[in-house]
Protein backbone atom coordinates (compact mmCIF):
# COMPACT_ATOMS: atom_id res chain seq x y z
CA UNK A 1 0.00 0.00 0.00
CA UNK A 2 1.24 3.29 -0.82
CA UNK A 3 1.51 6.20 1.29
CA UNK A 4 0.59 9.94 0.47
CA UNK A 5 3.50 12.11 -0.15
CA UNK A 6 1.69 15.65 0.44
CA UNK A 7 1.99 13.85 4.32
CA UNK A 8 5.25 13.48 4.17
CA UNK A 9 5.82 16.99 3.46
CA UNK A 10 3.25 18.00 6.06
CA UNK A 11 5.05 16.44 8.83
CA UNK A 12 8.08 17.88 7.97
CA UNK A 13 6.69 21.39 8.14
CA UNK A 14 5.07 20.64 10.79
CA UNK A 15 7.04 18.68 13.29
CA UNK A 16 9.78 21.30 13.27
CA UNK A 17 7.29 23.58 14.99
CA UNK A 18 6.33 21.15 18.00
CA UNK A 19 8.21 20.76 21.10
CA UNK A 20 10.90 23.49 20.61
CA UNK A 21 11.76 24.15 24.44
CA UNK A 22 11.87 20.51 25.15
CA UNK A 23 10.76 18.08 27.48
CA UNK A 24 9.45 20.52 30.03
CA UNK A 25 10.39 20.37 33.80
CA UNK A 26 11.25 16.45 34.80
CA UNK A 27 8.72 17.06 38.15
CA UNK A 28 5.86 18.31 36.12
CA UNK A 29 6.52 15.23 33.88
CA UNK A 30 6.25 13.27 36.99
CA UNK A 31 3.02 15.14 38.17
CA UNK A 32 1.51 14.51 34.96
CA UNK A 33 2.04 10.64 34.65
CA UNK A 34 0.66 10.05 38.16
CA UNK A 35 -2.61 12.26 37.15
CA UNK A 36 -2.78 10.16 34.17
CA UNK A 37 -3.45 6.59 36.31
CA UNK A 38 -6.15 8.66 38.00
CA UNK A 39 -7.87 9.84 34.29
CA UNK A 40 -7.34 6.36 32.54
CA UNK A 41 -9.92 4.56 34.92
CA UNK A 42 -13.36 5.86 34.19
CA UNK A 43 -14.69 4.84 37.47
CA UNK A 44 -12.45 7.46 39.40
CA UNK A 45 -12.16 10.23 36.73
CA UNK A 46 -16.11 10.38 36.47
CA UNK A 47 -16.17 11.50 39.73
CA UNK A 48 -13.03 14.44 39.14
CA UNK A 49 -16.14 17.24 37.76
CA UNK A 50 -19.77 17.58 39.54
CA UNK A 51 -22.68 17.14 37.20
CA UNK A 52 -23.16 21.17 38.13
CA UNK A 53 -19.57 22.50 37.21
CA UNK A 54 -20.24 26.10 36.47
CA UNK A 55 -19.93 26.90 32.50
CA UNK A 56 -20.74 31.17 31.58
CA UNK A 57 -22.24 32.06 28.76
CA UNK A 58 -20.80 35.49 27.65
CA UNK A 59 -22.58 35.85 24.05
CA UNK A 60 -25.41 33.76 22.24
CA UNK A 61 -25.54 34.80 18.69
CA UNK A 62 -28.88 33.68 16.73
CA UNK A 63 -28.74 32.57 13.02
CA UNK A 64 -31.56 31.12 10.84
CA UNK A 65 -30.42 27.49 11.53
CA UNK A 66 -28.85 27.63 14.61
CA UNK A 67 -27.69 29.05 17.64
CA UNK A 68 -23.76 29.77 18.74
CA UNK A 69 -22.92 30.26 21.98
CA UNK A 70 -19.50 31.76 22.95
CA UNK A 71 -18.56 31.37 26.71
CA UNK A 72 -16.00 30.14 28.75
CA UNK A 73 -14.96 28.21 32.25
CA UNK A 74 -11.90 27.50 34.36
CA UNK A 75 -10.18 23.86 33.01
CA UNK A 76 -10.76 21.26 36.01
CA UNK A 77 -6.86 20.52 35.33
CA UNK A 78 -6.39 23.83 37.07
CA UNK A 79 -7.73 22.28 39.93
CA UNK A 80 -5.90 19.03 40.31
CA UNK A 81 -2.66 19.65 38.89
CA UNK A 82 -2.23 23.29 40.01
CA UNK A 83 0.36 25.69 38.45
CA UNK A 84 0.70 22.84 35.67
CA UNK A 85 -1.22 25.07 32.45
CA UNK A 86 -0.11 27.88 30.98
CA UNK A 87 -1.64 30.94 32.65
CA UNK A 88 -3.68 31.56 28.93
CA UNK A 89 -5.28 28.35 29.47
CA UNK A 90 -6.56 28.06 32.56
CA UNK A 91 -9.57 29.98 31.16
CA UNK A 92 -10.15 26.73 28.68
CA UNK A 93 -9.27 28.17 24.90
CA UNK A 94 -6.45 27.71 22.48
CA UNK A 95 -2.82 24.70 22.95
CA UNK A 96 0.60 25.32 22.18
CA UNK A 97 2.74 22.12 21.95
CA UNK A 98 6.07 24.01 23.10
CA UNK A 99 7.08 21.15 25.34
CA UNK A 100 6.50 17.44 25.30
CA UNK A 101 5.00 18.02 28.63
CA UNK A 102 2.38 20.48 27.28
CA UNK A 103 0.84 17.19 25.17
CA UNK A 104 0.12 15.92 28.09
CA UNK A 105 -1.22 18.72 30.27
CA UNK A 106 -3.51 19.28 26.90
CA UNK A 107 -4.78 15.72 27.31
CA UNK A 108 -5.70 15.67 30.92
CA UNK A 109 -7.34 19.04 30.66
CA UNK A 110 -9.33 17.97 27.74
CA UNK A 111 -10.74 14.95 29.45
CA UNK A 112 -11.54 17.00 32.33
CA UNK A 113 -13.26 20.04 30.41
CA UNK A 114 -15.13 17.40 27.85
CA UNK A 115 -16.75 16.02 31.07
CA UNK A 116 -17.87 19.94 32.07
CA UNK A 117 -19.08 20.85 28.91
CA UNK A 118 -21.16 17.58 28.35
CA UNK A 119 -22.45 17.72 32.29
CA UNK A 120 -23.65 21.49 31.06
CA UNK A 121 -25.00 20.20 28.11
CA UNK A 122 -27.05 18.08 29.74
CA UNK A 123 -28.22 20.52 32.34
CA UNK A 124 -29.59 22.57 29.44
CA UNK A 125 -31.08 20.03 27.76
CA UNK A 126 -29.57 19.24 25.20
CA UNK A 127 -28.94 15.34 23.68
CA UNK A 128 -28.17 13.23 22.26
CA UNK A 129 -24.45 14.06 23.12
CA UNK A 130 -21.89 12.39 20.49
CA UNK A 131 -18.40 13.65 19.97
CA UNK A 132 -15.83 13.21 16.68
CA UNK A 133 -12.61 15.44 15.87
CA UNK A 134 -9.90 15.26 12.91
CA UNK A 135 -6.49 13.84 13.43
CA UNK A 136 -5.46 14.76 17.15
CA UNK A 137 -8.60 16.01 17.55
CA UNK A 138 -10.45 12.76 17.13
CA UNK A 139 -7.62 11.47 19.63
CA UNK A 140 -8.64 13.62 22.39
CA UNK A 141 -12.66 12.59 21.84
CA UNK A 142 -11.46 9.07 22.07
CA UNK A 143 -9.91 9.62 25.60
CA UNK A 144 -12.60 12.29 26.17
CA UNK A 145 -15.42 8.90 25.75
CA UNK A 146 -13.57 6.72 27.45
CA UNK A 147 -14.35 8.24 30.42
CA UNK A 148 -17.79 9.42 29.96
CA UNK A 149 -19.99 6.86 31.78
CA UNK A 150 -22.83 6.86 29.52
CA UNK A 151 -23.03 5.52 26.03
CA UNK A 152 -22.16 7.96 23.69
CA UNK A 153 -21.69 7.90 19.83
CA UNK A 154 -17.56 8.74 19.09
CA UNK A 155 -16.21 9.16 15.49
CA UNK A 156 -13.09 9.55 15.81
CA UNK A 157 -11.53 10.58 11.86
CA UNK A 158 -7.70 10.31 10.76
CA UNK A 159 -6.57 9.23 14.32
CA UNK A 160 -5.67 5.89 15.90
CA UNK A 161 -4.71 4.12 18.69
CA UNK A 162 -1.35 6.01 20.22
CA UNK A 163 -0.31 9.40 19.47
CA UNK A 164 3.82 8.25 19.72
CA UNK A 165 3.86 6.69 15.86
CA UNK A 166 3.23 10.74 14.92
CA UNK A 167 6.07 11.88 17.09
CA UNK A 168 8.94 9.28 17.85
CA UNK A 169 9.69 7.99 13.94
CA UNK A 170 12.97 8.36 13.34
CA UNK A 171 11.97 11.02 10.44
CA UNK A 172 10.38 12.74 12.99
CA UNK A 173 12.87 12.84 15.30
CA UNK A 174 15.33 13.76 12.75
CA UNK A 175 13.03 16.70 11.77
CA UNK A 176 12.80 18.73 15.16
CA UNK A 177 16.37 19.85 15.08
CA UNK A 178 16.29 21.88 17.97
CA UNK A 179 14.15 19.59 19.81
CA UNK A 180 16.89 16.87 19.22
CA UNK A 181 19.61 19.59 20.19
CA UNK A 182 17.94 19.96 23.37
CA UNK A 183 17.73 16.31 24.56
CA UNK A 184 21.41 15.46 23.57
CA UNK A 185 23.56 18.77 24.71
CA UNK A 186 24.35 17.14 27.53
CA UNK A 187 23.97 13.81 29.13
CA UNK A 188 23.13 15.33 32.66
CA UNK A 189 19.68 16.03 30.76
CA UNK A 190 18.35 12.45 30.41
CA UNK A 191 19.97 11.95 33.88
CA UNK A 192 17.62 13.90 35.40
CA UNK A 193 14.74 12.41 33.37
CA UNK A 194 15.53 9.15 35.19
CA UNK A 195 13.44 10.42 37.56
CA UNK A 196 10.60 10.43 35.35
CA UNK A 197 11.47 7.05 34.48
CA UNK A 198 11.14 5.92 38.02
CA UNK A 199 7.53 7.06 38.17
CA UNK A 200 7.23 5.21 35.01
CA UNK A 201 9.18 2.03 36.03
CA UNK A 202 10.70 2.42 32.55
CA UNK A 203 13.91 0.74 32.16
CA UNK A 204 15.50 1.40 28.75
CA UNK A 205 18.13 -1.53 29.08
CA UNK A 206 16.57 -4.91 29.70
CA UNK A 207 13.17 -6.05 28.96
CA UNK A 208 10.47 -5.72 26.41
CA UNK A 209 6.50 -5.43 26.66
CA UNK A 210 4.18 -7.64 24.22
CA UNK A 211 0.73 -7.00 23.55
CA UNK A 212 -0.17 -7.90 27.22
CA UNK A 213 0.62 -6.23 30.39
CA UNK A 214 1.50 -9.39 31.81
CA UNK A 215 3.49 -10.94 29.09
CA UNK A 216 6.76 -8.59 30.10
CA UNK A 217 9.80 -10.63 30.93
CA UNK A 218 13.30 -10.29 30.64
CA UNK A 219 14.91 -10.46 27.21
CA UNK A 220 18.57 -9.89 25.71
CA UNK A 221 17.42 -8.66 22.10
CA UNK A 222 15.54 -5.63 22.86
CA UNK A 223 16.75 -2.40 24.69
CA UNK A 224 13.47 -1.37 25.48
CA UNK A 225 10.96 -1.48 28.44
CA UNK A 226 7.78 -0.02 30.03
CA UNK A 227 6.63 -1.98 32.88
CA UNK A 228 4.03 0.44 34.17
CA UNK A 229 0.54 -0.88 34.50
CA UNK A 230 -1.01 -0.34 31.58
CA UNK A 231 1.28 0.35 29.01
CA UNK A 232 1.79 -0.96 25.50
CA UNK A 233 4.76 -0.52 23.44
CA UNK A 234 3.53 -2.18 19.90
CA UNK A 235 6.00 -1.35 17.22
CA UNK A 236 8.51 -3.99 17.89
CA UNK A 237 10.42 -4.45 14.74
CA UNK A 238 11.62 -0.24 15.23
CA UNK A 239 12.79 -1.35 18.64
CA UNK A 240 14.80 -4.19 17.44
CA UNK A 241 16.48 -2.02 14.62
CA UNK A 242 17.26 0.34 17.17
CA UNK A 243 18.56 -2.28 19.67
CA UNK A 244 21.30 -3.67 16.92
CA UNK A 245 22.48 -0.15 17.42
CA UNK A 246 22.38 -0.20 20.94
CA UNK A 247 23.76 -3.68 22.25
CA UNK A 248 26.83 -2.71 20.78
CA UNK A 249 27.33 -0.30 23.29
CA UNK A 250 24.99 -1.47 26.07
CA UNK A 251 24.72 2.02 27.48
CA UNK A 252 21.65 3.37 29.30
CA UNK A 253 21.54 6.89 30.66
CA UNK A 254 20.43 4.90 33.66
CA UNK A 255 24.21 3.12 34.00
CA UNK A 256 26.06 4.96 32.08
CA UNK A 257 29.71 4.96 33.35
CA UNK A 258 30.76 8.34 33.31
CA UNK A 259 34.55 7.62 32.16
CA UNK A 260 33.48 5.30 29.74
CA UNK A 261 31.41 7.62 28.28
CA UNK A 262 33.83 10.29 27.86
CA UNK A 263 36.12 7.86 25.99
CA UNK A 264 33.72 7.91 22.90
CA UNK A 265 33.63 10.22 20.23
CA UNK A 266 31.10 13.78 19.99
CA UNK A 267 29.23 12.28 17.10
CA UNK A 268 28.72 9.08 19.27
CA UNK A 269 27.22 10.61 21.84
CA UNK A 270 25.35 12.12 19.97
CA UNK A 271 23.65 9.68 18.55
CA UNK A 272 23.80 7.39 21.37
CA UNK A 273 21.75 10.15 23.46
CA UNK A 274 19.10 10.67 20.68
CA UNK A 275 18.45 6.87 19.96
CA UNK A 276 17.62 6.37 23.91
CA UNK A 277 15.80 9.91 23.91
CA UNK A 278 13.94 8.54 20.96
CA UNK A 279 12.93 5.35 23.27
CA UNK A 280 12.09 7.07 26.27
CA UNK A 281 9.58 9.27 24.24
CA UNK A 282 8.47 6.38 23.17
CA UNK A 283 7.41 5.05 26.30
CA UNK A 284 6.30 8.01 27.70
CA UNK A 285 4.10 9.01 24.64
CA UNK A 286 2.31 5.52 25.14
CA UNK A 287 2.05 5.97 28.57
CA UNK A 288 0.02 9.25 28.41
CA UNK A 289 -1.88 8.98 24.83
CA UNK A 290 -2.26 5.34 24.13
CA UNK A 291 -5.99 4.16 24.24
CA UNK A 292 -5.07 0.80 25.76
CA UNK A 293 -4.43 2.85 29.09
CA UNK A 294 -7.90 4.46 29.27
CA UNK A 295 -11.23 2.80 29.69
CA UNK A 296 -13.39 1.05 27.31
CA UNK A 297 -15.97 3.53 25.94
CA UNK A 298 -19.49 1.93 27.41
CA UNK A 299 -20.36 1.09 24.16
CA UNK A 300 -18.30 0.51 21.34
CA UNK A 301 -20.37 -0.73 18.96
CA UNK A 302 -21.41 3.19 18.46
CA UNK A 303 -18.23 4.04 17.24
CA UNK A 304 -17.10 4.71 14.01
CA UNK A 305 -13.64 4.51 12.57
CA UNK A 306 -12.81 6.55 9.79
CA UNK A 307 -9.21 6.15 8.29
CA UNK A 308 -7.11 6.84 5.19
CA UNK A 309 -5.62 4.06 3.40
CA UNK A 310 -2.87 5.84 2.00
CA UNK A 311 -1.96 8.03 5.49
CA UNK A 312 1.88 8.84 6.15
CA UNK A 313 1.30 11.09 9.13
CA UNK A 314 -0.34 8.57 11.69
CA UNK A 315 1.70 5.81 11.45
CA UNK A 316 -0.32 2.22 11.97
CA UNK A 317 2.13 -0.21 11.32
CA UNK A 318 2.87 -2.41 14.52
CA UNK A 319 0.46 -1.11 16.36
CA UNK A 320 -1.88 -2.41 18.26
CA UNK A 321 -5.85 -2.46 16.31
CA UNK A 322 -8.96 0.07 17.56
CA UNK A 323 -10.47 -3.34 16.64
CA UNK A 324 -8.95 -4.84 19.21
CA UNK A 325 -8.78 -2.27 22.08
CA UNK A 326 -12.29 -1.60 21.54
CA UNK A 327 -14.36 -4.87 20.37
CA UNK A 328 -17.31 -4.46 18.28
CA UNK A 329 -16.41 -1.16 16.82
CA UNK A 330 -16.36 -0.30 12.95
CA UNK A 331 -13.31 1.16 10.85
CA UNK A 332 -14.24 2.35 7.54
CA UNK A 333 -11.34 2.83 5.14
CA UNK A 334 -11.06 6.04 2.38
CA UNK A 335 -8.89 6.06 -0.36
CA UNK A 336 -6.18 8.83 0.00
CA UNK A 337 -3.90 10.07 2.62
CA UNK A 338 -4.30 12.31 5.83
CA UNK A 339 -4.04 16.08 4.14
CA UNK A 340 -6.43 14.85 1.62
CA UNK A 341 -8.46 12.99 3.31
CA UNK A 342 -8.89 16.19 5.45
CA UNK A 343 -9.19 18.53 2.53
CA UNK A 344 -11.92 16.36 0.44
CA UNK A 345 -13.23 13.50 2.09
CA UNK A 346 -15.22 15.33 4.88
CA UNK A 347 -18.41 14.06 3.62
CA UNK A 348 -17.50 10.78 4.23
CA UNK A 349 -16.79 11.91 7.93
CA UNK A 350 -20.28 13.58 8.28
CA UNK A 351 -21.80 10.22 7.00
CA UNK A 352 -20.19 8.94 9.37
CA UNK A 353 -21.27 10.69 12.17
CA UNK A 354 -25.09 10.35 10.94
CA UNK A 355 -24.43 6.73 10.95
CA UNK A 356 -23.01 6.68 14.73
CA UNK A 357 -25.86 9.03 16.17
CA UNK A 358 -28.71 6.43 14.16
CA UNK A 359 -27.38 3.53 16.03
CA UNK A 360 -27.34 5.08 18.93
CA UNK A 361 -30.70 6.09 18.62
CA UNK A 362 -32.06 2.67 17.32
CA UNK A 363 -30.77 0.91 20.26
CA UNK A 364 -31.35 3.52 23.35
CA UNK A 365 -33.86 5.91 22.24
CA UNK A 366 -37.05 5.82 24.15
């Protein structure tokens, strides 16, 4: 199967813009990943915003076929992870991906805010609730669903199941030049992301994860791990190219023996620090963004796939199936890749969503 070259230059315009300053501080890192076992289970994060969170209405504009309303509310993630957004967000409008951190933070407060805006929703009457989105967007209504305790129609269109395969390709890596010159500068840097790791239980030296939690066991051919409950790390046959690399050297920023290190070249360092940098992410990306770690929406027979056949920007090879994380929903496959797909194929994304809101009313309305 082919893949769309108009993605392939989108990504590369694109991914040089994301994460310029970084990881973001190790402890907020840490903050985040903890709040993020409290989100994924929808029995505890149902119960993070009241049915009666306040939502203000600052302008209702009338038109002949509808009604938009323009308001606004303080994000719940200002509540539980305080001093964590940035100041402009608090007041829930607008993202800026500046750190790899800031993914994260947008994540939580999205799953918070989608639960306060649905809750107010419903307080006015309004229903049935569904929710869809385009590329990340459809993402974030994924984990948005997953923890919304009533069936709900979801669409998500031009997104999968983990949001790492857009961010920790080697092209993509390869692409955010300063983002790559910040992680390897210096090796105190991923030092003091072991910390992070810790929270994790990510080890970077010894052990790989399968498809199931509790498959994980001890193995010399891979250089990768993520032990932490939960987490999936699918595309296997990148982390055995990278491993040939690594078991060469066997060095982990973990162990890493300071003289040792010294002895090898600039340009070896160099790359040594961006292949693990490139694995952490890894880990960490499926730790915060991957599906598998999040509930199973109530019912996923009301959800509706919608994916490009020829997509380059959402990587799906090795990794793990919606079909699978979510049994009994339905991927429908367009012909073209992501930018086009986006571009001309948005009828097939409304159909869609007709489709998702008819089943759900066939098999709960009244």
């Amino acid at each position: 199967m082919g893949v769309s070259k108009l993605d392939i230059l989108y990504r590369r315009l694109l991914l040089t813009k994301l994460f310029i300053r970084g990881w973001g501080r190790p402890e907020d890192l840490k903050r985040l990943f903890e709040f993020r076992k409290m989100i994924g289970n929808r029995e505890r994060c149902q119960n993070l915003v009241s049915s009666d969170y306040p939502v203000h209405i600052d302008k209702i504009e009338e038109q002949s076929d509808c009604k938009i309303l323009d308001g606004h509310f303080v994000s719940p993630m200002a509540h539980y992870v305080p001093d964590i957004m940035p100041i402009e967000s608090v007041i829930a409008r607008r993202s800026s991906l500046k750190n790899v951190s800031d993914l994260f933070v947008m994540g939580g407060a999205l799953v918070l805010e989608s639960a306060a805006l649905l809750h107010w929703l419903e307080r006015e009457g309004y229903g049935p609730l569904g929710m869809t989105g385009i590329s990340m967007g459809g993402h974030m209504a994924s984990l948005a669903v997953s923890n919304w305790p009533k069936p709900m129609p979801l669409i998500p269109c031009l997104s999968w199941s983990t949001a790492s395969g857009v961010f920790t390709t080697t092209d993509s890596f390869k692409m955010g030049q300063e983002f790559v010159k910040h992680f390897t500068s210096s090796a105190d840097k991923l030092t003091n992301l072991n910390l992070v790791s810790r929270t994790l239980n990510l080890d970077i030296s010894n052990q790989v994860v399968s498809q199931k939690p509790a498959d994980c066991h001890n193995s010399s051919e891979t250089s990768v791990s993520a032990t932490s409950e939960g987490l999936l790390l699918q595309d296997t046959s990148k982390m055995k190219r990278f491993n040939q690399t690594l078991s060469t050297n066997k060095s982990s920023y973990t162990s890493r023996n300071p003289q040792s290190y010294h002895l090898l070249s600039k340009e070896q360092r160099r790359n040594s620090l961006r292949k693990e940098s490139l694995i952490f992410m890894k880990g960490v990306m499926d730790e915060c963004t991957h599906v598998a770690n999040f509930s199973v929406p109530v019912d996923p027979s009301l959800i509706i796939v919608v994916q490009a056949k020829e997509d380059a920007y959402i990587p799906r090879t090795g990794v793990r199936s919606l079909q699978e994380i979510w049994p009994g929903c339905e991927i429908r496959y367009l012909e073209g890749g992501h930018i086009s797909a986006y571009l001309f194929k948005q009828g097939l994304f409304r159909q869609a969503i007709y489709d998702a809101f008819d089943r759900f009313l066939h098999k709960y309305a009244n």
